[in-house]
C-alpha atoms as a PDB file:
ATOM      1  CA  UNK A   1     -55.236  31.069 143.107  1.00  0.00           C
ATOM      2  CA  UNK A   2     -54.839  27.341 144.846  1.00  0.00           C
ATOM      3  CA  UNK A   3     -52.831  26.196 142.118  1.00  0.00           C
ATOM      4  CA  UNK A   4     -54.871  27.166 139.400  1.00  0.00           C
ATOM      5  CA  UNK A   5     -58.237  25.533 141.137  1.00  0.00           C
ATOM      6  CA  UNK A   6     -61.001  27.514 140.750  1.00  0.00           C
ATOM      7  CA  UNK A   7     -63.775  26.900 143.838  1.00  0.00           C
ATOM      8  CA  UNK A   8     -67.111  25.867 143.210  1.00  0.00           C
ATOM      9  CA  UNK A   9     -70.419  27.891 144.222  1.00  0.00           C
ATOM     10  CA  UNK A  10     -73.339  25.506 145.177  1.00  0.00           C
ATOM     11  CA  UNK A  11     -76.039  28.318 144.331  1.00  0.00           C
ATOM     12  CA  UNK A  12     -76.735  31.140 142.181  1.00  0.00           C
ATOM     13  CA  UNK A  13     -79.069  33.781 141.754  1.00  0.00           C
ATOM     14  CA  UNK A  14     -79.998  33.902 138.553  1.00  0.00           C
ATOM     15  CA  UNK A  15     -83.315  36.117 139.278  1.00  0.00           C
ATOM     16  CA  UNK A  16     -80.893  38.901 140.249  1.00  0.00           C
ATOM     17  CA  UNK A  17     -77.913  37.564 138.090  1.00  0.00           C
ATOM     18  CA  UNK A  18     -76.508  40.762 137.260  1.00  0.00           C
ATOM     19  CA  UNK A  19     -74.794  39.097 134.133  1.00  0.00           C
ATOM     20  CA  UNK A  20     -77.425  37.058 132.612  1.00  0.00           C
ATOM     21  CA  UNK A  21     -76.561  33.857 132.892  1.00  0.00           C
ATOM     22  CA  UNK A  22     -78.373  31.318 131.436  1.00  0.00           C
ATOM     23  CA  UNK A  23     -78.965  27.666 132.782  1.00  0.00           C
ATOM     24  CA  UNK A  24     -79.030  25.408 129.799  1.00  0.00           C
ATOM     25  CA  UNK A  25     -79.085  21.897 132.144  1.00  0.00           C
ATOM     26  CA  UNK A  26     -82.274  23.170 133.772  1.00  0.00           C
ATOM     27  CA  UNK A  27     -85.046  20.269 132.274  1.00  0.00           C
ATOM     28  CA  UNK A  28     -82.428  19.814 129.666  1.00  0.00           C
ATOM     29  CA  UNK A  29     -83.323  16.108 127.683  1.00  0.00           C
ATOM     30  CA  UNK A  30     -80.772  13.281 128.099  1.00  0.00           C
ATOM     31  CA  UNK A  31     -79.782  14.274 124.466  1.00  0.00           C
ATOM     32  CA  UNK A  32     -79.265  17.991 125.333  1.00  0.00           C
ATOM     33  CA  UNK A  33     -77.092  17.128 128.321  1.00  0.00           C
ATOM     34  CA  UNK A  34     -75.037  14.425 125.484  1.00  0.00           C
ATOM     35  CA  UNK A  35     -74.318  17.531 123.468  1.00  0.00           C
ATOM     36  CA  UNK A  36     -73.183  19.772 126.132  1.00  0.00           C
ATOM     37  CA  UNK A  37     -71.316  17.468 127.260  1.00  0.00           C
ATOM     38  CA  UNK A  38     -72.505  16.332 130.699  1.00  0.00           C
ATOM     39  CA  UNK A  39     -71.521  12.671 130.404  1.00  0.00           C
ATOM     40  CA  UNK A  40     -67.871  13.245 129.562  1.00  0.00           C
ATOM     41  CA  UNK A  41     -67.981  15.568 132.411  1.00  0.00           C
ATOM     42  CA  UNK A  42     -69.338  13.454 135.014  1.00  0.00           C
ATOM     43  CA  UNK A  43     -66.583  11.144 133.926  1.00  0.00           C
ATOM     44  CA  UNK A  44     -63.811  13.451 134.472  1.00  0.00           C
ATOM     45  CA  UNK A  45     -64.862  14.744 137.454  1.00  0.00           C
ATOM     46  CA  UNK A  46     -65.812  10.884 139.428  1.00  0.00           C
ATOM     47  CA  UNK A  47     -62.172  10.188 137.914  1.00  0.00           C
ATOM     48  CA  UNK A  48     -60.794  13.197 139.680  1.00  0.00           C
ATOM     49  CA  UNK A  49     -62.048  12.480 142.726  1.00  0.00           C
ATOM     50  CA  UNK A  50     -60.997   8.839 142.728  1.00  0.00           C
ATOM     51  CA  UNK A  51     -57.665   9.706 142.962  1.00  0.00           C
END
């Protein structure tokens, strides 16, 4: 599928999330986001898009 890309989805339900996903970032501390790994993240991805 495009190459291996997967797409994106803005928005999901998770009141009627039919496989109980849980969103750990929601009022997550700067600390929490540090150990999931936000920062490195944010890296990769504004480095991704620079090119």
């Amino acid at each position: 599928m495009n190459g291996g890309e997967v797409p994106f989805r803005e928005y999901y339900d998770l009141r009627a999330d039919p496989y109980r996903l849980t969103n750990r970032l929601h009022g997550a501390s700067t600390e929490q986001e540090r150990r999931l790994g936000v920062p490195e993240s944010a890296r990769r991805l504004t480095a991704a898009r620079a090119t």
